[in-house]
C-alpha atoms as a PDB file:
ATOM      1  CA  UNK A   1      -8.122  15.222   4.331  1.00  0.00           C
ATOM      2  CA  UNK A   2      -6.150  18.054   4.047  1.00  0.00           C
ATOM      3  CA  UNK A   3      -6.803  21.265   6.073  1.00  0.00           C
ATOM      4  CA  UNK A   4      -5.259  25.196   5.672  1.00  0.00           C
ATOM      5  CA  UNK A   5      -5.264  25.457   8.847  1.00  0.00           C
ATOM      6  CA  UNK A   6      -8.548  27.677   9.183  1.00  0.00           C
ATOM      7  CA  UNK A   7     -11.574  26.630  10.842  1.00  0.00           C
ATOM      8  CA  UNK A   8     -12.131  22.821  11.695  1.00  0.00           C
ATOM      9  CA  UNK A   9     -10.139  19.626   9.826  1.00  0.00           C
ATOM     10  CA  UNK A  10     -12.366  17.735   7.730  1.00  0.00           C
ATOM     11  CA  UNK A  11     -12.483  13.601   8.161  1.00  0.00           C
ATOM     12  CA  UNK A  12     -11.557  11.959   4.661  1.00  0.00           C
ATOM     13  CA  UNK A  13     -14.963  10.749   2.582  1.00  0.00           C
ATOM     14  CA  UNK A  14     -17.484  13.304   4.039  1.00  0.00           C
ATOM     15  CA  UNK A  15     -20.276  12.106   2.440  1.00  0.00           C
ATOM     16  CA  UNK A  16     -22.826  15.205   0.986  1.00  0.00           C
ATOM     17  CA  UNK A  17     -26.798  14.993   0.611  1.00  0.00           C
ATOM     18  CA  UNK A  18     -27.877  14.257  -2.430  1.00  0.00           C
ATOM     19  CA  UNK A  19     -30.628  16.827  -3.574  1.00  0.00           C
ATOM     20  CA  UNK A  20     -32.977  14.200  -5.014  1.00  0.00           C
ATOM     21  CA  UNK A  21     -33.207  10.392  -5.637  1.00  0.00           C
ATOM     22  CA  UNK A  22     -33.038  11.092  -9.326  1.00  0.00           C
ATOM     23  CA  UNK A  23     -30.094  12.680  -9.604  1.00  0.00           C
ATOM     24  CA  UNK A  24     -27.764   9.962  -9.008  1.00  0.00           C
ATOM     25  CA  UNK A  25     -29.441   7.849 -11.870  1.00  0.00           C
ATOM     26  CA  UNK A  26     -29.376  10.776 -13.905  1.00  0.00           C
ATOM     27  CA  UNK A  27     -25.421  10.931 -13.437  1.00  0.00           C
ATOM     28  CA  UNK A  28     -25.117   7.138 -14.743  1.00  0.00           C
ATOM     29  CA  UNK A  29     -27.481   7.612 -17.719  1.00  0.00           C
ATOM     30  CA  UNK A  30     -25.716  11.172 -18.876  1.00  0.00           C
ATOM     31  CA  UNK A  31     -23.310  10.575 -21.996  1.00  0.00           C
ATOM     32  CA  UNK A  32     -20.362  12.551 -22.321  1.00  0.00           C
ATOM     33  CA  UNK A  33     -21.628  14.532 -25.656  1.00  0.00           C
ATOM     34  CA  UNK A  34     -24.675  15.746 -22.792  1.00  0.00           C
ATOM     35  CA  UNK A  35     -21.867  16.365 -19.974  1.00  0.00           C
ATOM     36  CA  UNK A  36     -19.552  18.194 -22.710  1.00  0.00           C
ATOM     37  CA  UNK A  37     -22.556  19.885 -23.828  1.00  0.00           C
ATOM     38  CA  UNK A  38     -23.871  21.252 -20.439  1.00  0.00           C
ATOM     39  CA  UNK A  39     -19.762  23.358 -19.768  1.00  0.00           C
ATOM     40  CA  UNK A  40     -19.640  26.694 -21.466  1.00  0.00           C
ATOM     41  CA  UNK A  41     -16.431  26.258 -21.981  1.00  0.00           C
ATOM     42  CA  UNK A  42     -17.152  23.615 -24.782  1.00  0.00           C
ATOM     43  CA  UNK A  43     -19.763  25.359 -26.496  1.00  0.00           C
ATOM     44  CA  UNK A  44     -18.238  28.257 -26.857  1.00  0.00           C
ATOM     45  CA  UNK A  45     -17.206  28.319 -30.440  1.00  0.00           C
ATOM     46  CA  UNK A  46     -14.439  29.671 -32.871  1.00  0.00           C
ATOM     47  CA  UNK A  47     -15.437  29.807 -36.781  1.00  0.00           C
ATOM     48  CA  UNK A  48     -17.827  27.436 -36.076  1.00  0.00           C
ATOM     49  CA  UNK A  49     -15.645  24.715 -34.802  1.00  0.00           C
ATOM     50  CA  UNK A  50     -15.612  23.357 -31.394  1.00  0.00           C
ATOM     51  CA  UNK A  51     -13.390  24.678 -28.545  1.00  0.00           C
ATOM     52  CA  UNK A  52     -12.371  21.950 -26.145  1.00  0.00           C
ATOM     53  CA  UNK A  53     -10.309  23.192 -22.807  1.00  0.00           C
ATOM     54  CA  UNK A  54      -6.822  22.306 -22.775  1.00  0.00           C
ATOM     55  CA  UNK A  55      -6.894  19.485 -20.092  1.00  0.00           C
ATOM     56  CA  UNK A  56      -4.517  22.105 -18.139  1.00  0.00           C
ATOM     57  CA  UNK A  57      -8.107  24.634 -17.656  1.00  0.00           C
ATOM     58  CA  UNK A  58     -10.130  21.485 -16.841  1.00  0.00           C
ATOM     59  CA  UNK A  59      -7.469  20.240 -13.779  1.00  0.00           C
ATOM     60  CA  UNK A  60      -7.729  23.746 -12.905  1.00  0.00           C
ATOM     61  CA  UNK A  61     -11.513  23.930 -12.515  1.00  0.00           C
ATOM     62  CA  UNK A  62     -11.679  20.716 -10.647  1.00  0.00           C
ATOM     63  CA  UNK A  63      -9.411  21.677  -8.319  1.00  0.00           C
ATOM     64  CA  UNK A  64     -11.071  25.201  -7.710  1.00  0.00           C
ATOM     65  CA  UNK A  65     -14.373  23.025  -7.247  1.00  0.00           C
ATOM     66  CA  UNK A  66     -13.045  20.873  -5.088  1.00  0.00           C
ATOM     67  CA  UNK A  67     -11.816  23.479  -3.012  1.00  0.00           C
ATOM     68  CA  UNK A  68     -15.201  25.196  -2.892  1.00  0.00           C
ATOM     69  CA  UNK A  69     -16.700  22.262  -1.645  1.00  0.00           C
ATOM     70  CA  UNK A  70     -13.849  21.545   1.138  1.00  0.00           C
ATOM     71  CA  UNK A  71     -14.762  25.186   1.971  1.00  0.00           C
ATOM     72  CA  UNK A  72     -18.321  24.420   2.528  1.00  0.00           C
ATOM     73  CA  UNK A  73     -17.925  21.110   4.309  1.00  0.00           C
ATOM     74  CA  UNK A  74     -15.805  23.271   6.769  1.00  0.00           C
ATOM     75  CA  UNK A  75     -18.817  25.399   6.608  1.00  0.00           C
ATOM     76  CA  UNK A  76     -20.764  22.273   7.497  1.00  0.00           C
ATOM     77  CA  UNK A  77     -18.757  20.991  10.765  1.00  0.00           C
ATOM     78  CA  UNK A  78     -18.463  24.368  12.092  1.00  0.00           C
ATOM     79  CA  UNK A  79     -22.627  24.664  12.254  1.00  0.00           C
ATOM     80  CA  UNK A  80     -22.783  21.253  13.507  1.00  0.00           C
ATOM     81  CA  UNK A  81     -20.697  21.793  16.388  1.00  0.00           C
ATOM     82  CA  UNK A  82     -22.126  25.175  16.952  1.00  0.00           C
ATOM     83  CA  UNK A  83     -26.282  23.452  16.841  1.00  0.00           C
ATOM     84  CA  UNK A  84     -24.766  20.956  19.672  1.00  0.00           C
ATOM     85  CA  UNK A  85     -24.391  23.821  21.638  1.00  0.00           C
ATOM     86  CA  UNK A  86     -27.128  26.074  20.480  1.00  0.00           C
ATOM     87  CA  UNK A  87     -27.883  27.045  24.672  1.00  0.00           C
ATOM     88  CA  UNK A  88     -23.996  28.597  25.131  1.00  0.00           C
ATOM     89  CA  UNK A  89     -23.929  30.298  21.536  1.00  0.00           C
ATOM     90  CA  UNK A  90     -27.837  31.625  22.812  1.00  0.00           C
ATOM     91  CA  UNK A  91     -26.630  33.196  25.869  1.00  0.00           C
ATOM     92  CA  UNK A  92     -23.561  34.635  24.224  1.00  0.00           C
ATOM     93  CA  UNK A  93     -25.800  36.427  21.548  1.00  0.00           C
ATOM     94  CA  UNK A  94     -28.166  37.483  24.098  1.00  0.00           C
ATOM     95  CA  UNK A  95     -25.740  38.870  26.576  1.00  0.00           C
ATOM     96  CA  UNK A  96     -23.771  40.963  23.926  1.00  0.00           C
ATOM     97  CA  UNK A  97     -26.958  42.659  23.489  1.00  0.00           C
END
């Protein structure tokens, strides 16, 4: 995967917790019209009509997500390696104070 040079490189297909069983059934049984539904950005409307983003906004968002949630995984790797060595960051804390 690719890295910006900050904090630790992430492997490719860094697999997140899922919050509950449920929720991956509830991703295959969603329509679109619920999916379309549940974005503010299509229900906002204009004289009563539908706004849809221009497929331009909605590469845009999915980028900034996924970039959000590289961000996090960084977060992620950095506290792992950091709990494998909870003793050394211990004594660092408590000697700086």
């Amino acid at each position: 995967a690719e890295t910006d040079g900050k904090a630790f490189p992430q492997t490719a297909g860094v697999a997140l917790p899922v919050q509950e069983a449920a929720t991956q059934e509830d991703i295959k049984t969603e329509t679109v019209a619920d999916i379309v539904q549940s974005l503010p950005s299509f229900t906002e409307t204009q004289a009563d009509d539908l706004v849809l983003p221009s497929l331009h906004m909605a590469n845009r968002e999915l980028r900034r997500a996924k970039n959000h949630v590289q961000k996090w995984e960084r977060v992620c790797a950095a506290l792992r390696e950091l709990n494998k060595h909870r003793d050394i960051v211990r004594q660092i804390v408590d000697s700086s104070s």
